[in-house]
N, C-alpha and C. Protein backbone atom coordinates (compact mmCIF):
# COMPACT_ATOMS: atom_id res chain seq x y z
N UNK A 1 84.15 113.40 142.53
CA UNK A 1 82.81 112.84 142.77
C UNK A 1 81.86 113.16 141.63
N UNK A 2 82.14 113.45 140.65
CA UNK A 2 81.77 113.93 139.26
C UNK A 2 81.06 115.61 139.46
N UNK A 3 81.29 116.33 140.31
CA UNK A 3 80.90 117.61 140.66
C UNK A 3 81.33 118.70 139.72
N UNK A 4 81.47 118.21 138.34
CA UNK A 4 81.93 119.09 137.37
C UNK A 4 82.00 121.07 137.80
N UNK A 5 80.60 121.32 138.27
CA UNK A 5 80.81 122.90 138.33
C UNK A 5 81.59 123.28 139.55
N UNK A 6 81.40 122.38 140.63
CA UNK A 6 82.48 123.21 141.83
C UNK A 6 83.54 122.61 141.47
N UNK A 7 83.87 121.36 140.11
CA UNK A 7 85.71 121.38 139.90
C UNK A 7 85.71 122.68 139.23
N UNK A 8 85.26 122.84 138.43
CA UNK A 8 85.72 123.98 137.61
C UNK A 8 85.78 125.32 138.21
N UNK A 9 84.82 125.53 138.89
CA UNK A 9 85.14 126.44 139.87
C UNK A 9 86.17 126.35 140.58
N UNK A 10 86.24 125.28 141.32
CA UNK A 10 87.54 124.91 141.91
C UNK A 10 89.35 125.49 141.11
N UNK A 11 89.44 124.84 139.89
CA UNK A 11 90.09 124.71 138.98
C UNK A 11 90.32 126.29 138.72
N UNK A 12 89.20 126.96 138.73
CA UNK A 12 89.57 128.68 138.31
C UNK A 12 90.08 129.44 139.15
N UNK A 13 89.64 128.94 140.30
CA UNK A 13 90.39 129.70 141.46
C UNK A 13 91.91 128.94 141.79
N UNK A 14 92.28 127.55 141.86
CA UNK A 14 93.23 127.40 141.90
C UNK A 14 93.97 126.15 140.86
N UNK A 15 94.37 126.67 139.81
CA UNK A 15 94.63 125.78 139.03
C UNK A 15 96.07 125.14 139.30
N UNK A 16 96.52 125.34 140.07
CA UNK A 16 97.89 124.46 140.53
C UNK A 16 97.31 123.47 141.41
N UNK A 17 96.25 122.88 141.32
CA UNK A 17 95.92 121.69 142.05
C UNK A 17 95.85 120.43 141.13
N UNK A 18 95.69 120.80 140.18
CA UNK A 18 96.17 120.11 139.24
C UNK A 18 97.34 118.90 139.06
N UNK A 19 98.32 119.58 140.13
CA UNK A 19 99.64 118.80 140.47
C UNK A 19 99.84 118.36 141.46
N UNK A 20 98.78 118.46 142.14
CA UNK A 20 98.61 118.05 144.23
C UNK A 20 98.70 116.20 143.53
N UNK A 21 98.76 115.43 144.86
CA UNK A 21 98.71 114.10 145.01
C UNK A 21 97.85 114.09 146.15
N UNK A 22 97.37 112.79 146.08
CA UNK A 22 96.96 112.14 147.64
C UNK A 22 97.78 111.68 147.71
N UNK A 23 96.73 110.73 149.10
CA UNK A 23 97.99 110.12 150.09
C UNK A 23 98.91 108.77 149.24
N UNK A 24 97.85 108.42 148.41
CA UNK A 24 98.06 107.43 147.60
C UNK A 24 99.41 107.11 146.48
N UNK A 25 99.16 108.71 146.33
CA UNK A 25 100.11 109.42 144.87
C UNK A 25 99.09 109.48 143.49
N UNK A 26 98.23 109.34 143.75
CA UNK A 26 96.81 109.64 142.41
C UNK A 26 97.07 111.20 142.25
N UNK A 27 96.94 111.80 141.26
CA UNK A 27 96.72 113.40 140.38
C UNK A 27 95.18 113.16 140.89
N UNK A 28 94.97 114.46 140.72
CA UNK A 28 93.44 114.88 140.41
C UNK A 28 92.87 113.93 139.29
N UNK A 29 93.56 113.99 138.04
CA UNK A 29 92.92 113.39 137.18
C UNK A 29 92.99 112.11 137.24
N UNK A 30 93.77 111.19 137.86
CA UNK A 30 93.60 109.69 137.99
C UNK A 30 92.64 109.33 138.71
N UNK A 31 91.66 110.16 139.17
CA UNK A 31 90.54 110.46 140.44
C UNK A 31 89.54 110.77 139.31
N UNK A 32 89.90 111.40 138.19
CA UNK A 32 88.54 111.97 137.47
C UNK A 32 88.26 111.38 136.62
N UNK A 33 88.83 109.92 135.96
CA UNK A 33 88.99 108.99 134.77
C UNK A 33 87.27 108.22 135.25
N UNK A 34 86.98 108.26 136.14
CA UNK A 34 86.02 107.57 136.59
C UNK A 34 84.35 108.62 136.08
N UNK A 35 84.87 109.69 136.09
CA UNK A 35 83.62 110.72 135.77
C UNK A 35 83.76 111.60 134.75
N UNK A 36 83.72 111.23 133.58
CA UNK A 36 84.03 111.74 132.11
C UNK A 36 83.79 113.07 131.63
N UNK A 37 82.92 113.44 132.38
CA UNK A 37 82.94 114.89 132.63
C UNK A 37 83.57 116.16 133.34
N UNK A 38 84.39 115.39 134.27
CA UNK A 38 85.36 115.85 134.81
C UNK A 38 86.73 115.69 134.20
N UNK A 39 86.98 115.12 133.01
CA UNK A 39 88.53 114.91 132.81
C UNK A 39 88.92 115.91 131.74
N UNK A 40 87.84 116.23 130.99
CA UNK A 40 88.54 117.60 130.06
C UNK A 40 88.74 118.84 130.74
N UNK A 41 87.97 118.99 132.32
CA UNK A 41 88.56 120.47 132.63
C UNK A 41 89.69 120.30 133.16
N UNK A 42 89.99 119.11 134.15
CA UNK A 42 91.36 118.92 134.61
C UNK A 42 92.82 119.32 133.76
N UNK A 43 92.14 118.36 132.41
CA UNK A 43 93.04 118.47 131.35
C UNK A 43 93.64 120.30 131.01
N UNK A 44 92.07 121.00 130.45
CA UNK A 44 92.02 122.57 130.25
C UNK A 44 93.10 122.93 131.30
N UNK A 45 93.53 122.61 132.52
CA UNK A 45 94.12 123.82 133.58
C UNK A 45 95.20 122.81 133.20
N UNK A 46 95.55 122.38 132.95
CA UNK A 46 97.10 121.98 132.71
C UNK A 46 97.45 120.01 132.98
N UNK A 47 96.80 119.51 133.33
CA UNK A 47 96.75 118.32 133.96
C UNK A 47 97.71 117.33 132.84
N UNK A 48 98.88 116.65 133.43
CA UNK A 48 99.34 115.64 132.63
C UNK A 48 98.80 114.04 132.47
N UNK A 49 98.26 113.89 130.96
CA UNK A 49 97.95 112.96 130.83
C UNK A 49 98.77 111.63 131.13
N UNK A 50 100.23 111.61 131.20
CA UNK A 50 100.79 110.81 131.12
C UNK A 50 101.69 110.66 132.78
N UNK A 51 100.84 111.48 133.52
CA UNK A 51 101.26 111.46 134.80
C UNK A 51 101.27 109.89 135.47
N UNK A 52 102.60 109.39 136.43
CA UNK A 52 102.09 108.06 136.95
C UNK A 52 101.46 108.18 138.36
N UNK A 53 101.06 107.47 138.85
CA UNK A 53 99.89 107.37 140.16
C UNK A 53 101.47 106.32 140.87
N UNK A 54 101.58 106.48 141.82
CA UNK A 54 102.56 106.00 143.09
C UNK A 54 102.57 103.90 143.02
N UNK A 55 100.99 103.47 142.96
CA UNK A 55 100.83 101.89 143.61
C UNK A 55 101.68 101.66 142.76
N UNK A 56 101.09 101.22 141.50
CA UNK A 56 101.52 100.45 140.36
C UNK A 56 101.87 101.32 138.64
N UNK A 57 102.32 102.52 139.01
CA UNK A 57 103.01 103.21 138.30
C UNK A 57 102.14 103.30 136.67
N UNK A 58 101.11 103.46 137.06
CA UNK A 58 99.70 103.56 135.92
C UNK A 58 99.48 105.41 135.72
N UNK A 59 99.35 105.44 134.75
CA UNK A 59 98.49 106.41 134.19
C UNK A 59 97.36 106.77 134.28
N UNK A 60 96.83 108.05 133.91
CA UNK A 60 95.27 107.42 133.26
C UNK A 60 94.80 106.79 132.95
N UNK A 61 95.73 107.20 131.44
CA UNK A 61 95.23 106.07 130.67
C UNK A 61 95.11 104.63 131.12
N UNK A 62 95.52 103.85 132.13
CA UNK A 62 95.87 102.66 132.17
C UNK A 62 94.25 102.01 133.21
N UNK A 63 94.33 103.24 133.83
CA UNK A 63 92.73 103.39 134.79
C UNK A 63 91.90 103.74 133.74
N UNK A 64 91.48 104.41 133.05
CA UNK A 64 90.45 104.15 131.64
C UNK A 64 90.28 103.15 131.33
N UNK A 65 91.35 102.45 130.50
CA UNK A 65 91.13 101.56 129.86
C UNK A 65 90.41 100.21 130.75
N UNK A 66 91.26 100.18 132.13
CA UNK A 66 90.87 98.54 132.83
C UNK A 66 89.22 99.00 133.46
N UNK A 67 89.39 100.21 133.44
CA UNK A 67 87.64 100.28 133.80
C UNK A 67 86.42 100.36 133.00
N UNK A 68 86.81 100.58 131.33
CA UNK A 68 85.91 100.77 130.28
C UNK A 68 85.68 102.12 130.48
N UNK A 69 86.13 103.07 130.66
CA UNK A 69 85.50 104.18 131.04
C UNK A 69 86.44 105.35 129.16
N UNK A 70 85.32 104.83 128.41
CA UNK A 70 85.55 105.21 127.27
C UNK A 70 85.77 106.51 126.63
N UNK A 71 84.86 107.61 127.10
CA UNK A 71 84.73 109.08 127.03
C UNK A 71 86.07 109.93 127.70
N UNK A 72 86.38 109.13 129.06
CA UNK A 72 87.83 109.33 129.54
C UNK A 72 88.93 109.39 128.92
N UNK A 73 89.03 107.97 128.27
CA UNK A 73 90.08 107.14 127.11
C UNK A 73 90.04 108.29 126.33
N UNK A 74 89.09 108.40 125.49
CA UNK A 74 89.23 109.34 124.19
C UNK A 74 89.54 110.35 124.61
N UNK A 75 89.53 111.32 125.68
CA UNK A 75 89.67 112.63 126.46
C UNK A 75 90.85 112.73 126.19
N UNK A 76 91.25 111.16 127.28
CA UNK A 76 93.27 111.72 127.20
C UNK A 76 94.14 111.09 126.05
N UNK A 77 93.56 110.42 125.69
CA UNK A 77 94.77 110.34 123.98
C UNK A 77 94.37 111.79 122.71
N UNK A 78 93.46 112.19 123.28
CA UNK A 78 92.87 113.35 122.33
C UNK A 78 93.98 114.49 122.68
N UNK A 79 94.14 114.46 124.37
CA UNK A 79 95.48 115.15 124.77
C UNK A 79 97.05 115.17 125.00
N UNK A 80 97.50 114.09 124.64
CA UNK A 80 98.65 113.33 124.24
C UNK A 80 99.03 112.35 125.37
N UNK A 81 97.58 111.55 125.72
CA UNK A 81 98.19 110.49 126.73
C UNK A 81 99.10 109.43 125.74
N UNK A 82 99.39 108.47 126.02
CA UNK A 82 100.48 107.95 126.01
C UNK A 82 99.63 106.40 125.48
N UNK A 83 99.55 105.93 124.36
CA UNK A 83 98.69 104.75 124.36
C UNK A 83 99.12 103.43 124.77
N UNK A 84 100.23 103.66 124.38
CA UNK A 84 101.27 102.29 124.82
C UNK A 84 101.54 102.29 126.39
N UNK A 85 101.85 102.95 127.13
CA UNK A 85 101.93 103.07 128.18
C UNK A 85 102.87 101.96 129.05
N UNK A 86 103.72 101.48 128.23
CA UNK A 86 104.89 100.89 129.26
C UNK A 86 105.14 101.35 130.21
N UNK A 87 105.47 100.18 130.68
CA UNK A 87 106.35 100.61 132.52
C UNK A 87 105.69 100.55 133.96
N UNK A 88 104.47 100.28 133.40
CA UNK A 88 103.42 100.02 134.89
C UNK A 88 103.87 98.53 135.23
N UNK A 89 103.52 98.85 136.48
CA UNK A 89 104.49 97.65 137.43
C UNK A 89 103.35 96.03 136.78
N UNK A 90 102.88 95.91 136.40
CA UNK A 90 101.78 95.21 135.99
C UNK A 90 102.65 94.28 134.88
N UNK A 91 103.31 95.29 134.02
CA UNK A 91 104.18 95.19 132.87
C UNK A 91 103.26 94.80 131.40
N UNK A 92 101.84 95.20 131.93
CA UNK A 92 100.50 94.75 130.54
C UNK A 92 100.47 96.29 129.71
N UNK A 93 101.34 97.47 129.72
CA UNK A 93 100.82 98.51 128.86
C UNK A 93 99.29 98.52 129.47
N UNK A 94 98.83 99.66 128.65
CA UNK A 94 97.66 100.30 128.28
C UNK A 94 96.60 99.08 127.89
N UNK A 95 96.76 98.73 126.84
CA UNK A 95 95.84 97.57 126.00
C UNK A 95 95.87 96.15 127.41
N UNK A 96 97.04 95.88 127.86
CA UNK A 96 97.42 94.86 128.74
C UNK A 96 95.65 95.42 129.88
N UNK A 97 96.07 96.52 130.51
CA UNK A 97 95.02 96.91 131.49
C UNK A 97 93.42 96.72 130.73
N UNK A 98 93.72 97.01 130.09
CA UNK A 98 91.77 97.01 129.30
C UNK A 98 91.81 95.84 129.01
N UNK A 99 92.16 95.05 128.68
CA UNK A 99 92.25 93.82 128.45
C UNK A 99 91.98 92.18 129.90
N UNK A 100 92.66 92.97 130.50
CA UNK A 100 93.21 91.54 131.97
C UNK A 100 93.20 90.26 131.00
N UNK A 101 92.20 89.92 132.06
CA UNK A 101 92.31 88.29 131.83
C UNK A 101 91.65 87.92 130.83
N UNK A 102 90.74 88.44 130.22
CA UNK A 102 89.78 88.27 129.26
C UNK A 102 88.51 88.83 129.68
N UNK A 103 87.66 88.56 130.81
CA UNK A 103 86.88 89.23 131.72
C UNK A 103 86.72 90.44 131.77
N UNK A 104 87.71 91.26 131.16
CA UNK A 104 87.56 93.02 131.53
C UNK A 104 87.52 93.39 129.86
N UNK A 105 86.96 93.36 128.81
CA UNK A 105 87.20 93.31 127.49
C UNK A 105 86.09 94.29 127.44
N UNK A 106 86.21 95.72 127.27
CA UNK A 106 85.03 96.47 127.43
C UNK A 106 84.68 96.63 125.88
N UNK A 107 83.40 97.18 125.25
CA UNK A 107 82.40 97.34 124.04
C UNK A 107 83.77 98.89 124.17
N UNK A 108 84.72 98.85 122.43
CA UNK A 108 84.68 100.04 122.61
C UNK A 108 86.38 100.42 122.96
N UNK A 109 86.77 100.02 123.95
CA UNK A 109 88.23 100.61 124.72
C UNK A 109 88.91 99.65 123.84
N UNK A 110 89.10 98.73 123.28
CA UNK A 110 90.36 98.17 122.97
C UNK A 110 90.36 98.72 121.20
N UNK A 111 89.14 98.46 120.24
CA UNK A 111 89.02 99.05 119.22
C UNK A 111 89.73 100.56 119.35
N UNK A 112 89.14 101.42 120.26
CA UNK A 112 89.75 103.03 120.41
C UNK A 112 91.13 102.85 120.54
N UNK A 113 92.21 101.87 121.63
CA UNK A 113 93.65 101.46 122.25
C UNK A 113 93.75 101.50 120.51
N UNK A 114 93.63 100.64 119.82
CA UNK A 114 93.97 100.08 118.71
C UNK A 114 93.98 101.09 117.48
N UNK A 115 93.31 101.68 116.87
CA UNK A 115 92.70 102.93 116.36
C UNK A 115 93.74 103.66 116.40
N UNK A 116 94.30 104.03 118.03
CA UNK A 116 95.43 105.24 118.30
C UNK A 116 96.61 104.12 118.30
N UNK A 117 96.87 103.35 117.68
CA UNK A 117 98.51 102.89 117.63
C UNK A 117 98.68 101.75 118.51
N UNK A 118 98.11 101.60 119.88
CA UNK A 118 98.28 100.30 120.27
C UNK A 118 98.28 98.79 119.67
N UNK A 119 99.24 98.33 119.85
CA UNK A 119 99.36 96.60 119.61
C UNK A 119 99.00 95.96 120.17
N UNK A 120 98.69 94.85 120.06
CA UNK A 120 98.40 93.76 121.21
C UNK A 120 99.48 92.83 121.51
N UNK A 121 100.19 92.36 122.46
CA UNK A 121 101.14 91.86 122.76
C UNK A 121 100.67 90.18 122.97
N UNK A 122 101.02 89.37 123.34
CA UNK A 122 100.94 87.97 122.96
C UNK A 122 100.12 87.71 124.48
N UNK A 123 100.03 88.55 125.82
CA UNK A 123 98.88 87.94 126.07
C UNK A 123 98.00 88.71 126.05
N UNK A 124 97.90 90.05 125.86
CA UNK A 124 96.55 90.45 125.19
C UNK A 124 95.53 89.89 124.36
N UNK A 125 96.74 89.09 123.43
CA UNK A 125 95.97 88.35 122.31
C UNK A 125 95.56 87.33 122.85
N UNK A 126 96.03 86.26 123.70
CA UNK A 126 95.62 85.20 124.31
C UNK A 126 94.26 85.27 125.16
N UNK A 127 94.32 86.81 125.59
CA UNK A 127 93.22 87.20 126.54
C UNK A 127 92.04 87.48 125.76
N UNK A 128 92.01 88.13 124.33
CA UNK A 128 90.77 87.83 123.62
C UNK A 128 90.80 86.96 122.65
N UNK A 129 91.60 85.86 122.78
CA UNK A 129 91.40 84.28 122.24
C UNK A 129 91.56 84.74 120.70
N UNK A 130 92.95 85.37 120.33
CA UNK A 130 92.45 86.02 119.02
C UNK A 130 93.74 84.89 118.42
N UNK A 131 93.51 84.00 117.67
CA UNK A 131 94.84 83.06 117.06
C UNK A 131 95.02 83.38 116.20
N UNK A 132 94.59 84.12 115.30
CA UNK A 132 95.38 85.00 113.95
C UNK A 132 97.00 85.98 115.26
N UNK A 133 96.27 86.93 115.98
CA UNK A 133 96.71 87.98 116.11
C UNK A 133 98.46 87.30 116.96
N UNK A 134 98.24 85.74 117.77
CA UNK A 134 99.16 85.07 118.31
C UNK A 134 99.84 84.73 116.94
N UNK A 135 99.63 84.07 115.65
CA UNK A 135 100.13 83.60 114.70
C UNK A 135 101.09 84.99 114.41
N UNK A 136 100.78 86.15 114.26
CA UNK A 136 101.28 87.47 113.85
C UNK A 136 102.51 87.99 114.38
N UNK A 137 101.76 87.91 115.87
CA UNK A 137 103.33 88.36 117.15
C UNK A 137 104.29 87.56 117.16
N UNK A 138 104.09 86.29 117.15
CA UNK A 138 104.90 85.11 116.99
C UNK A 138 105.92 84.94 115.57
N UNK A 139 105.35 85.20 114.25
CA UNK A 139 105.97 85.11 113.37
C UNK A 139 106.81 86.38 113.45
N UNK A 140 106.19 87.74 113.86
CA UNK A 140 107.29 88.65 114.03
C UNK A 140 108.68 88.83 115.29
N UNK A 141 108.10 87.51 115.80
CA UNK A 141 108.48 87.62 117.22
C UNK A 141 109.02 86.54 117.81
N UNK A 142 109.74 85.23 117.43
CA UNK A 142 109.49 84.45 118.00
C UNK A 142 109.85 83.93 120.01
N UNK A 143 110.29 84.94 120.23
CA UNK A 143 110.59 84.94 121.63
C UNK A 143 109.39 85.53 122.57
N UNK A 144 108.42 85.91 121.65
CA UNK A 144 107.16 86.41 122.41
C UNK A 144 106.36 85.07 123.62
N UNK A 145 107.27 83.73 122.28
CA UNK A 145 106.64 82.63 123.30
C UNK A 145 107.02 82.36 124.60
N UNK A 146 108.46 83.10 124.94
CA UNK A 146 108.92 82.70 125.95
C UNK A 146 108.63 84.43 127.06
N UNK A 147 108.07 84.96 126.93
CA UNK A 147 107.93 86.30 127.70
C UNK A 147 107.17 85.53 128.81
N UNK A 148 107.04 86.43 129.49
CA UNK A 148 106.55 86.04 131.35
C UNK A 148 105.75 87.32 131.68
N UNK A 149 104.60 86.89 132.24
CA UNK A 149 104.26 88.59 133.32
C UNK A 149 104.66 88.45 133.90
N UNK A 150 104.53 89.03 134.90
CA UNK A 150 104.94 89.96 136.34
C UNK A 150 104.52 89.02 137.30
N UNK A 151 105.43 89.56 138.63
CA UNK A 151 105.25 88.48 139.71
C UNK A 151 103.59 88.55 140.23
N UNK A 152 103.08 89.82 139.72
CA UNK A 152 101.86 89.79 140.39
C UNK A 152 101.09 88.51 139.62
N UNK A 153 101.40 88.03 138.57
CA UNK A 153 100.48 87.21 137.72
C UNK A 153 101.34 85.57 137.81
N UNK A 154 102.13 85.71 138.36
CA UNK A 154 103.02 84.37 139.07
C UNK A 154 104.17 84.13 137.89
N UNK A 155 104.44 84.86 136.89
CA UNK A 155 105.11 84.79 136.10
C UNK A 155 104.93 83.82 134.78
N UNK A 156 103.71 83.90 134.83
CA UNK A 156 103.13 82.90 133.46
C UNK A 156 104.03 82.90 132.07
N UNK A 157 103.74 81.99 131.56
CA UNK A 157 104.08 81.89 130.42
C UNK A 157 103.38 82.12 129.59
N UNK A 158 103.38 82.45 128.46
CA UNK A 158 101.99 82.57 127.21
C UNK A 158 100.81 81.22 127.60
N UNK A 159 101.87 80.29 127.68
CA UNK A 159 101.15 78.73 127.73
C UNK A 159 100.50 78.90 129.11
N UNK A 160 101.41 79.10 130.33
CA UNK A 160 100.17 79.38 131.49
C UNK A 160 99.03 79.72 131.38
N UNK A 161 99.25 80.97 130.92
CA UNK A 161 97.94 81.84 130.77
C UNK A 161 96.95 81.44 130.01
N UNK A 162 97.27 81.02 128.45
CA UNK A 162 96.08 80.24 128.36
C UNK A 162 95.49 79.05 128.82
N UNK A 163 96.35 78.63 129.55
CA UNK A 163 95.14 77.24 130.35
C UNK A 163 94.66 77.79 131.72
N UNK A 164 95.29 78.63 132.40
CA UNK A 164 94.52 79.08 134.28
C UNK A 164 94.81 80.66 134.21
N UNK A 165 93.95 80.91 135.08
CA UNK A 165 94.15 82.06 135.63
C UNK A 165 95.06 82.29 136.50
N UNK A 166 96.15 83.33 136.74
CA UNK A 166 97.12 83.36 137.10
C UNK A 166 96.68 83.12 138.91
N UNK A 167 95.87 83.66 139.49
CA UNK A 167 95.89 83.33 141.09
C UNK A 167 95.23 82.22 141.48
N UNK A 168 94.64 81.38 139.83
CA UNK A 168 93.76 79.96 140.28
C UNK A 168 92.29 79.99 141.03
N UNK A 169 92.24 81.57 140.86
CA UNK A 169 90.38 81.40 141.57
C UNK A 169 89.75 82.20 140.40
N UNK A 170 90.11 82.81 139.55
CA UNK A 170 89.10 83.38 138.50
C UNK A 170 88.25 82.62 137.49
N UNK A 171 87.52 83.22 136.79
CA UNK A 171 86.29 82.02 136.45
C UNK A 171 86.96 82.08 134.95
N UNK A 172 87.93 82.67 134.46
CA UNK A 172 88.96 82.42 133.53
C UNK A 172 89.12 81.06 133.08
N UNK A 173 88.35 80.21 131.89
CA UNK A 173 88.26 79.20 131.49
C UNK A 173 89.70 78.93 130.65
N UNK A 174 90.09 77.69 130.67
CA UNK A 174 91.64 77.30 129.88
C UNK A 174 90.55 77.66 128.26
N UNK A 175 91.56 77.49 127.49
CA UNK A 175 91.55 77.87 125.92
C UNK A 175 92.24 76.88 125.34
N UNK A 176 91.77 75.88 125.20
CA UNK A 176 92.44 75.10 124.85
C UNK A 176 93.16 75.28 123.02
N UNK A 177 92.23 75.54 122.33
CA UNK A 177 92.45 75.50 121.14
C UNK A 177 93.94 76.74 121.19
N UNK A 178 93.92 77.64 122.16
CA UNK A 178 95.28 78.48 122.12
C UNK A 178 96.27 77.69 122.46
N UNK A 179 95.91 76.90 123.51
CA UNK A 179 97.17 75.77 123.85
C UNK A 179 98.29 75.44 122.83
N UNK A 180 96.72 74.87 122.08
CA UNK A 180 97.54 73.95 120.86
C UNK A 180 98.39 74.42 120.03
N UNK A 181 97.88 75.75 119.30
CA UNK A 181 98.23 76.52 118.81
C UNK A 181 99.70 77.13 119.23
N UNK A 182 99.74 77.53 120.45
CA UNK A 182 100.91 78.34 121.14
C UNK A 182 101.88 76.71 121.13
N UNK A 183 101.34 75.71 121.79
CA UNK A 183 102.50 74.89 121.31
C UNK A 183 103.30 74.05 120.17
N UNK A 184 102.02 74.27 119.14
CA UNK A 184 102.66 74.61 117.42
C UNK A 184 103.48 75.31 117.06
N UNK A 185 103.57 76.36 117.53
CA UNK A 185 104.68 77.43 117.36
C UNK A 185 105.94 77.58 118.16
N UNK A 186 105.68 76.35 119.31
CA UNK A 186 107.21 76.29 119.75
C UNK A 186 106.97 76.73 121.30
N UNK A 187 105.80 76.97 121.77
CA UNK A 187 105.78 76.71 123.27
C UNK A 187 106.83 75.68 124.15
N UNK A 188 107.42 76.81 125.24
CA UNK A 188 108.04 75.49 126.05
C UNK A 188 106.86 74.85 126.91
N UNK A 189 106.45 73.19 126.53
CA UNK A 189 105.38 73.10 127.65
C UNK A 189 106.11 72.76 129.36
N UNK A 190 107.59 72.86 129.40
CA UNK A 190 108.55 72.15 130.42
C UNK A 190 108.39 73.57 131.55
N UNK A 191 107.67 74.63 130.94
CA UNK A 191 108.21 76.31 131.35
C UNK A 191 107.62 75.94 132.72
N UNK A 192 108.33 76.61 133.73
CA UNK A 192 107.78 76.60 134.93
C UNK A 192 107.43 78.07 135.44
N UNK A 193 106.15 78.35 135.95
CA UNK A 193 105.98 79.74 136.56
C UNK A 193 106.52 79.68 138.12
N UNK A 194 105.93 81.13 138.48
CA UNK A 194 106.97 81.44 139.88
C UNK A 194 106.28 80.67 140.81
């Protein structure tokens, strides 16, 4: 609840709480990413940055980043969170979460993602409409055109994604000029999502 002196107090008297869960499977610190003042003492008593949380197999880091919560971010890569952060059921990494749809693009978190080693993957890039950075992944990549998210996102295609939002109610405008672009480079436009 950002109560910095009774955590730390807390924390001195019992620093193996550090490793408790809720009911949820959240750490202490996937609870403290939200109050930036609370995440370096967690860290001090032992707290793993690269711990996963139970829903969707996220990190911290992965809750930093999709919330803008910047002072957090820098906290735990300062402590060896994990920037890339594969493997969350999401399948967007670190940058993927700070990123979403385009809509969650905080002043700050993706420059810092980037800074510490993060890439942007082909819909990251789609998500901040960046057509150099699609020209890049693509030439190093060319199967990036055919990647898919996750069932939570209906299994889009690069090309999905830039024309709708994956559940069809977000205010997520098509991009057209990515369209074009992504199907210059060999988009299947035949691709069917889930």
């Amino acid at each position: 609840a950002g109560q910095v002196g009774m955590l730390r107090d807390l924390l001195a008297a019992h620093p193996e709480l550090t490793r408790e869960r809720d009911a949820a499977g959240n750490t202490g610190l996937h609870l403290a990413v939200a109050h930036s003042d609370c995440v370096r003492p967690v860290l001090e008593h032992g707290a793993d940055p690269n711990a996963r949380e139970s829903g969707d197999h996220a990190t911290t880091l992965h809750l930093a980043a999709a919330n803008g919560h910047l002072d957090s971010l820098r906290a735990l890569l300062d402590a060896g969170g994990d920037v890339h952060g594969s493997g969350d059921l999401h399948q967007g990494g670190v940058i993927g979460w700070a990123i979403g749809d385009g809509r969650n693009v905080h002043a700050g978190v993706v420059s810092l993602l980037r800074e510490r080693g993060a890439r942007l993957n082909i819909f990251s890039a789609i998500a901040m409409n960046d057509l150099d950075a699609v020209r890049e992944i693509v030439a190093r990549d060319p199967a990036a055109l055919s990647n898919r998210r996750s069932r939570f996102e209906q299994g889009q295609s690069p090309l999905h994604f830039a024309l709708a939002s994956p559940d069809g109610n977000s205010p997520k405008a098509p991009l057209y000029d990515m369209a074009d672009l992504l199907i210059s480079l060999g988009a299947d436009v035949d691709a069917k999502d889930d």
